[in-house]
C-alpha atoms as a PDB file:
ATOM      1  CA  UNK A   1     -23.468  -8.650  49.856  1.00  0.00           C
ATOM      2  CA  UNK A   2     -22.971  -7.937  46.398  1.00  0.00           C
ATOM      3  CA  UNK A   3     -25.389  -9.762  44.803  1.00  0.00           C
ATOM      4  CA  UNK A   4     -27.835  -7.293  47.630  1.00  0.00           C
ATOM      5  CA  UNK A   5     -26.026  -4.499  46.512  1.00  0.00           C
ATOM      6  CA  UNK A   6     -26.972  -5.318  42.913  1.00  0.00           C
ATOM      7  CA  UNK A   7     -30.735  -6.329  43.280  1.00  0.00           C
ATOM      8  CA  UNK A   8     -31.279  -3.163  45.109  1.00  0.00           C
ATOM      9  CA  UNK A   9     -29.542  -1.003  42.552  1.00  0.00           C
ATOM     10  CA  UNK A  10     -32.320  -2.691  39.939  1.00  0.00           C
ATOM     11  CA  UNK A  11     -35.264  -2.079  42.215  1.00  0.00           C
ATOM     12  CA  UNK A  12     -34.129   1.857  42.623  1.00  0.00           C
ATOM     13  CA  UNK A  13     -32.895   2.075  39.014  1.00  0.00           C
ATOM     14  CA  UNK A  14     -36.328   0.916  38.233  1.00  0.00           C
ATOM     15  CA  UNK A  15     -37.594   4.298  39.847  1.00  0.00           C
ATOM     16  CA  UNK A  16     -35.344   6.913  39.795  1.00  0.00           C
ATOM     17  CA  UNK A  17     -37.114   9.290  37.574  1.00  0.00           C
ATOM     18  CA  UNK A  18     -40.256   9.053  39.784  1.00  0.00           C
ATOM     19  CA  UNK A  19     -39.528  12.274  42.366  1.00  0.00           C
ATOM     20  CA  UNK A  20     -42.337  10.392  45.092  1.00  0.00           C
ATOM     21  CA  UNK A  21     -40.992   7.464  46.034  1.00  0.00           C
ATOM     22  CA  UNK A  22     -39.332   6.646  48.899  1.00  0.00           C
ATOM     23  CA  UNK A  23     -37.393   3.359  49.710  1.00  0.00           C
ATOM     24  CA  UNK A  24     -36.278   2.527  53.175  1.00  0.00           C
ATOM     25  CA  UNK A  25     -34.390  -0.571  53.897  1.00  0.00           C
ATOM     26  CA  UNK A  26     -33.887  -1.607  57.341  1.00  0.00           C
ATOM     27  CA  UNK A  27     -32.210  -4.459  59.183  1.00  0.00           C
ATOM     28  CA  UNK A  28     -33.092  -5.702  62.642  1.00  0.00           C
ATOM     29  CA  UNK A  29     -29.490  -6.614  62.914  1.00  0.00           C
ATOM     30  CA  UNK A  30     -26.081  -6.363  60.873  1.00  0.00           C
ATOM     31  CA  UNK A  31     -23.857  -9.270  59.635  1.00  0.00           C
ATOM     32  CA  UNK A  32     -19.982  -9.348  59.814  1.00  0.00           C
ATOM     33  CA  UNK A  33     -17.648 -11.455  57.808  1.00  0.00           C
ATOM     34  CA  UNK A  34     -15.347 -14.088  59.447  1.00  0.00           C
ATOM     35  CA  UNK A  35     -12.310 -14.374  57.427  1.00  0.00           C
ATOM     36  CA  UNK A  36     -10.639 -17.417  59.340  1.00  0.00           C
ATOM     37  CA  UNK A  37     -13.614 -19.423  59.688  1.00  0.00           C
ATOM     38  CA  UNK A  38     -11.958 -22.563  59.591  1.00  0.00           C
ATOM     39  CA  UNK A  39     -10.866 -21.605  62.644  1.00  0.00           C
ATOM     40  CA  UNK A  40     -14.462 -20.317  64.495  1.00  0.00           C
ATOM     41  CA  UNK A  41     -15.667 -22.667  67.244  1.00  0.00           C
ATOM     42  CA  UNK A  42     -18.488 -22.205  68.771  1.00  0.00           C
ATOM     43  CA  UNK A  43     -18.838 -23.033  72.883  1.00  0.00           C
ATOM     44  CA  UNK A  44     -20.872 -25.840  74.081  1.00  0.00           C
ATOM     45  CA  UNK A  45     -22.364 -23.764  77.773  1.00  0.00           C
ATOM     46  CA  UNK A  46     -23.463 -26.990  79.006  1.00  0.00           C
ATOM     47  CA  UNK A  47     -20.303 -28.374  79.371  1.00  0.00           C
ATOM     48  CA  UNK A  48     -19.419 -25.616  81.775  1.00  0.00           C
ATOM     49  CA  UNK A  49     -22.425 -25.627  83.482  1.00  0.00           C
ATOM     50  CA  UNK A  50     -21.769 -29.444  83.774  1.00  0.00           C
ATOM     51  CA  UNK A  51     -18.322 -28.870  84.909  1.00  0.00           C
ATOM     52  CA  UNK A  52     -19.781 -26.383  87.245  1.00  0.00           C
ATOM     53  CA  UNK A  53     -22.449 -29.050  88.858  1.00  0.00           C
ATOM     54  CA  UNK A  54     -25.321 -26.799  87.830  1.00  0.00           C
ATOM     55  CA  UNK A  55     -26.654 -28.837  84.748  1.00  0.00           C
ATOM     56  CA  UNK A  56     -26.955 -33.012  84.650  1.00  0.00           C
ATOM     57  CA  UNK A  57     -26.948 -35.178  82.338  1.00  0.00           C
ATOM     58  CA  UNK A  58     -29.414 -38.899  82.618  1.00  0.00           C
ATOM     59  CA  UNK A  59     -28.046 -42.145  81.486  1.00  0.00           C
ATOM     60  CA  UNK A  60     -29.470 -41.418  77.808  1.00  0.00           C
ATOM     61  CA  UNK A  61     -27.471 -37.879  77.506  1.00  0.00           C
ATOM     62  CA  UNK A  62     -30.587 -36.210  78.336  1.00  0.00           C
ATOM     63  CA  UNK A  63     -30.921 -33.814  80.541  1.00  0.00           C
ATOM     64  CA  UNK A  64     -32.065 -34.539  84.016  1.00  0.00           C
ATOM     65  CA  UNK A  65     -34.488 -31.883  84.740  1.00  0.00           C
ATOM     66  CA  UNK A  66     -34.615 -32.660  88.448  1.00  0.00           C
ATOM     67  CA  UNK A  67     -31.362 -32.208  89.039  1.00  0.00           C
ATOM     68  CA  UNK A  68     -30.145 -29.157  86.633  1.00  0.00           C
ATOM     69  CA  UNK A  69     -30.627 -25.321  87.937  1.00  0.00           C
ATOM     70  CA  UNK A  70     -29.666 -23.799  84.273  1.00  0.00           C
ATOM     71  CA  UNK A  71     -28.862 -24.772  80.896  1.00  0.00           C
ATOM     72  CA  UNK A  72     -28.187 -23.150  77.779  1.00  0.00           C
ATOM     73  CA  UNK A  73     -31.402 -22.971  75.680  1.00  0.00           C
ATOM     74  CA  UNK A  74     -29.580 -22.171  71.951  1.00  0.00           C
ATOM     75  CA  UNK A  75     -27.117 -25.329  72.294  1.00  0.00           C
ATOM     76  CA  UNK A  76     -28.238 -26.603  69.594  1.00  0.00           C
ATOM     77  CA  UNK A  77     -28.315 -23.796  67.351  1.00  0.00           C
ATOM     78  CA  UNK A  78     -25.065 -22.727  66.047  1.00  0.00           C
ATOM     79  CA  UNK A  79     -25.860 -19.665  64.466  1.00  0.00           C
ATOM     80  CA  UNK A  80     -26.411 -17.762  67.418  1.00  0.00           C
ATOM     81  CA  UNK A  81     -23.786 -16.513  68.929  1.00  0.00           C
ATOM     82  CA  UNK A  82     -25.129 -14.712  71.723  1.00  0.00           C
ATOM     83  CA  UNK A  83     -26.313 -17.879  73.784  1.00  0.00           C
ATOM     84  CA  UNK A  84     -30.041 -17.750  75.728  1.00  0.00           C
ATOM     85  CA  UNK A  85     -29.002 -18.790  79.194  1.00  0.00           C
ATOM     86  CA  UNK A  86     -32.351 -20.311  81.522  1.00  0.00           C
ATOM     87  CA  UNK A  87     -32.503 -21.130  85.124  1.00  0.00           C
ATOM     88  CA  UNK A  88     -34.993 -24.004  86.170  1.00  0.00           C
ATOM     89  CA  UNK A  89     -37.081 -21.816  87.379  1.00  0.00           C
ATOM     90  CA  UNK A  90     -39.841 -23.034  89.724  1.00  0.00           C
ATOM     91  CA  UNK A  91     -43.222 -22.011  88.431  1.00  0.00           C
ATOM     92  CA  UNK A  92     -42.066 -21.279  85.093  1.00  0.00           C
ATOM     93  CA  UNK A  93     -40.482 -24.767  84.195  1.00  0.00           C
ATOM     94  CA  UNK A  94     -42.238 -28.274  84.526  1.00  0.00           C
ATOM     95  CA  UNK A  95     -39.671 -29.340  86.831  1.00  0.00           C
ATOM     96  CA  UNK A  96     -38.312 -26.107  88.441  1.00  0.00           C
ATOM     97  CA  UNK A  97     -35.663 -26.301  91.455  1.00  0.00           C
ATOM     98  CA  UNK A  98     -34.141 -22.834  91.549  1.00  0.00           C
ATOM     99  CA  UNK A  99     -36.848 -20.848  93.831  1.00  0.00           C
ATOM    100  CA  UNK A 100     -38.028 -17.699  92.372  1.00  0.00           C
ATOM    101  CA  UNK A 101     -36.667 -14.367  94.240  1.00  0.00           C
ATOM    102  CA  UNK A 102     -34.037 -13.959  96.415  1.00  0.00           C
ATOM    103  CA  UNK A 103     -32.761 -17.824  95.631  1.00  0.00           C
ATOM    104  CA  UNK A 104     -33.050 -16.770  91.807  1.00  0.00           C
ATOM    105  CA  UNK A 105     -32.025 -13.700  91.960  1.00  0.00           C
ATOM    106  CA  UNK A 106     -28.460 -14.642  94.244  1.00  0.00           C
ATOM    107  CA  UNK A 107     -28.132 -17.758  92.189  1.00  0.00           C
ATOM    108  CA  UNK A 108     -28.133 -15.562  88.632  1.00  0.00           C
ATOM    109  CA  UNK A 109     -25.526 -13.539  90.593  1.00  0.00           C
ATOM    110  CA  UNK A 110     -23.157 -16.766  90.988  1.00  0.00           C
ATOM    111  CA  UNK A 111     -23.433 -17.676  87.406  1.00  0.00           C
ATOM    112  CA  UNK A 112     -22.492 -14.504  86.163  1.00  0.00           C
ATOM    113  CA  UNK A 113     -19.352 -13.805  88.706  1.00  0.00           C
ATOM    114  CA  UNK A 114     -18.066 -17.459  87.542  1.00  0.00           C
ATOM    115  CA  UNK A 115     -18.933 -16.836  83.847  1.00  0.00           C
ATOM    116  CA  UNK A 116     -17.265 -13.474  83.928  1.00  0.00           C
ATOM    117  CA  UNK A 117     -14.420 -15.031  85.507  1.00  0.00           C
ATOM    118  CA  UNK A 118     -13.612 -18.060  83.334  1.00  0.00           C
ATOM    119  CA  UNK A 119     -10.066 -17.520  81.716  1.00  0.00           C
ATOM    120  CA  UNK A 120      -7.801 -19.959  79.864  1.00  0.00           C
ATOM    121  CA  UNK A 121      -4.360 -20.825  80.391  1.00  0.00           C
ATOM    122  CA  UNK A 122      -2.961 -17.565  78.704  1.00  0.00           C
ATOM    123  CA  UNK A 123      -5.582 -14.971  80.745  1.00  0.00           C
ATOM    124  CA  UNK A 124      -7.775 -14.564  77.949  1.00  0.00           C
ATOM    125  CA  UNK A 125     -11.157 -13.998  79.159  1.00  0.00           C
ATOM    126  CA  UNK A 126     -13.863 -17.066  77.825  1.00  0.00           C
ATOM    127  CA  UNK A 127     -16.859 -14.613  78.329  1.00  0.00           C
ATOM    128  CA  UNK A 128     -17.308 -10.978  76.376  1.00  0.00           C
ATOM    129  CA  UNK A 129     -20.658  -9.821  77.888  1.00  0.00           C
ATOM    130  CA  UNK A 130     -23.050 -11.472  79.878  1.00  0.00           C
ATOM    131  CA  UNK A 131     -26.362  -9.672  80.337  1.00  0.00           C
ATOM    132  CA  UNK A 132     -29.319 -10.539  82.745  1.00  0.00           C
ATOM    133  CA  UNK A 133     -32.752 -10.109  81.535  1.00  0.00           C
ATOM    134  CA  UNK A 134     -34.880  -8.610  84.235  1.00  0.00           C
ATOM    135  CA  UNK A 135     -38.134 -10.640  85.215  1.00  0.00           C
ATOM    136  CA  UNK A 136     -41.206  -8.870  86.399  1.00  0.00           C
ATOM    137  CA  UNK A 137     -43.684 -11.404  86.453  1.00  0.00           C
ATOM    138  CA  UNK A 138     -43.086 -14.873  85.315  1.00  0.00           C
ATOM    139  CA  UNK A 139     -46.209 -15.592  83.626  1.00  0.00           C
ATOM    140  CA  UNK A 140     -45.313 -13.025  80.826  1.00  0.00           C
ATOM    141  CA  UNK A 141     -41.588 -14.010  80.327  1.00  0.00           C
ATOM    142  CA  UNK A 142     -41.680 -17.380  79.808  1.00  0.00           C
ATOM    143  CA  UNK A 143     -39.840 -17.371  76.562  1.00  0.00           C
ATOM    144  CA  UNK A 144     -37.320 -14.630  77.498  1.00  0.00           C
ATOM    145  CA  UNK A 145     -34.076 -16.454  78.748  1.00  0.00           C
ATOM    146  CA  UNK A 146     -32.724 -15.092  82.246  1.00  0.00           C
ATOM    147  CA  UNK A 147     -29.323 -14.630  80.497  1.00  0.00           C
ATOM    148  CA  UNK A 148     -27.715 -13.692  77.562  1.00  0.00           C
ATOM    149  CA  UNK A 149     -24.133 -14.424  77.097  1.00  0.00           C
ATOM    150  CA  UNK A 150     -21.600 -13.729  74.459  1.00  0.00           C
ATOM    151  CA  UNK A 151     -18.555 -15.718  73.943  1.00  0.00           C
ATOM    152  CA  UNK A 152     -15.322 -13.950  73.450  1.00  0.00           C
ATOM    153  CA  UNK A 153     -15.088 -14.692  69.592  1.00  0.00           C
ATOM    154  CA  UNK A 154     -11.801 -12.564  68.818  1.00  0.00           C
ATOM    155  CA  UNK A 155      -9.729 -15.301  70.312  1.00  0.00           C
ATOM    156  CA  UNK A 156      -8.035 -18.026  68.220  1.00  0.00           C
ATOM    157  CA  UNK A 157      -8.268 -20.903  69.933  1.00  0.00           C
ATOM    158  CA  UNK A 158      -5.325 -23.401  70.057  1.00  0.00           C
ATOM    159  CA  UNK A 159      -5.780 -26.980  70.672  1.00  0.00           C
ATOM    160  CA  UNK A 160      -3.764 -26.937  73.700  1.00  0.00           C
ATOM    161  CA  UNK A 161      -4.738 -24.096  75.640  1.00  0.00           C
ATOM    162  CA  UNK A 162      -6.756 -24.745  78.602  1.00  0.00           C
ATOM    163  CA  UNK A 163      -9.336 -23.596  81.245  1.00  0.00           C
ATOM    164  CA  UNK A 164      -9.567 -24.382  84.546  1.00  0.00           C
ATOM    165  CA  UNK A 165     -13.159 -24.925  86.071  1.00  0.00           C
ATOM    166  CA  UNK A 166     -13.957 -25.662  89.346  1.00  0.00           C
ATOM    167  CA  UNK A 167      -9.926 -25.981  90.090  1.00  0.00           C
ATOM    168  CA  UNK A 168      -9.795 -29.204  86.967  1.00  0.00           C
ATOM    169  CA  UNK A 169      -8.348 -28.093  83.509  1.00  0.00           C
ATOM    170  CA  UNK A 170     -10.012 -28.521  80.005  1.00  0.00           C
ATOM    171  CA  UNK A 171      -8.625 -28.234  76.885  1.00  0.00           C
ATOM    172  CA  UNK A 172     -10.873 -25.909  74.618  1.00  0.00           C
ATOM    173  CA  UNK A 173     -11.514 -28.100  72.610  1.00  0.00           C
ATOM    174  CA  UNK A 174     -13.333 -30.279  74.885  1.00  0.00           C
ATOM    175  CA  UNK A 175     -16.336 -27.445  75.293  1.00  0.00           C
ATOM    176  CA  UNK A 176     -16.362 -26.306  71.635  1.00  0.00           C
ATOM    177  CA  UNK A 177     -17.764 -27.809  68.188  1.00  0.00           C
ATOM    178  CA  UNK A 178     -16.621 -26.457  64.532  1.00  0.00           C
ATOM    179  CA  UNK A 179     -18.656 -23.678  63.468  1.00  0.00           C
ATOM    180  CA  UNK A 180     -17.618 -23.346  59.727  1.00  0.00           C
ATOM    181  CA  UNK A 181     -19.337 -19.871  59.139  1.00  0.00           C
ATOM    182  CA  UNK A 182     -17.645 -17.424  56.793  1.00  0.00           C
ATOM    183  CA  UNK A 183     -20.031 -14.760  58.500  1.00  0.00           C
ATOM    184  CA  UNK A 184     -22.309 -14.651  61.356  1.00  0.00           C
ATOM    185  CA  UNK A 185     -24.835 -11.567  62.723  1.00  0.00           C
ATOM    186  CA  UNK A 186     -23.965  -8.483  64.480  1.00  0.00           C
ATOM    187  CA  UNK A 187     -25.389  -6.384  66.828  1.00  0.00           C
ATOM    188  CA  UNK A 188     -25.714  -3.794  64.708  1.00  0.00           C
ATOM    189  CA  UNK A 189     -28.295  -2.949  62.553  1.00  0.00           C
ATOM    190  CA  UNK A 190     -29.013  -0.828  59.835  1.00  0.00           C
ATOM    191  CA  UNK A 191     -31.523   1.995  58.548  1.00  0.00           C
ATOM    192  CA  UNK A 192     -30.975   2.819  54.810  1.00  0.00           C
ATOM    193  CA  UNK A 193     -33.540   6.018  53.365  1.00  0.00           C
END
């Protein structure tokens, strides 16, 4: 951030005598520092949706589209740490199985009452905010995700605390991966005139 704060300090030094000109600076989001990012992790989703018999894996650690109602879109993308949650929708996805309507709609229900209620050992709550993105017709939302979930990332994880899904216990440390970030985005923006 410094070496922002000093670039922009040229660019208006440049023009401060000129009375006209007007600079705005805005950000479609904010960042936020992460002091103890050797100890960040970020959660693999598709382990609990595994765990939770809603997302299967093939022989070849693919997923099996047939058999998998939702999956987490952004697994593979670290930075994000607000996750983009999809069901299999039929009609939307190649090979759909969740049924669009009352099926999807009760189904996105489940997955948020389980998400909302996944704790570890301690009581500490796994999930900060889980928000459903409403769907109005399919053909136009085919790249919003149906869900957008937030991990909890105030918590410290240790090694041995657990969480119990579907009444088996997993260490953390079995559904996260290092995420060696000394910052990451926030949902904050910012206008600067």
């Amino acid at each position: 951030y410094e070496l922002m704060d000093e670039m922009i300090g040229g660019i208006l030094g440049q023009y401060k005598s000129e009375k006209d000109v007007v600079f705005v600076i805005v950000s479609d989001h904010g960042f936020q520092g992460q002091p103890i990012w050797k100890q960040r992790k970020l959660f693999r989703l598709n382990f609990i949706f595994e765990k939770l018999g809603w997302l299967r894996y093939k022989r070849n650690n693919e997923i099996d589209w047939k058999k998998t109602a939702i999956y987490d879109f952004s697994h593979d993308r670290p930075s994000l740490h607000i996750r983009r949650v999809y069901v299999n929708l039929t009609g939307r996805d190649p090979d759909g199985i969740v049924e669009p309507g009352l099926e999807y709609k009760y189904f996105l229900d489940r997955v948020k009452e389980k998400l909302e209620n996944l704790k570890t050992t301690d009581g500490s709550k796994i999930i900060s905010k889980i928000q459903k993105v409403e769907i109005n017709n399919i053909s136009s939302q085919i790249q919003s995700p149906d869900l957008l979930v937030e991990f909890n990332q105030s918590i410290l994880f240790d090694p041995n605390v657990k969480c119990e899904i579907n009444k088996k216990f997993y260490s953390i440390k079995e559904f996260m991966i290092p995420w060696p970030r000394t910052g990451t985005h926030d949902n904050e923006g910012i206008v600067i005139f």
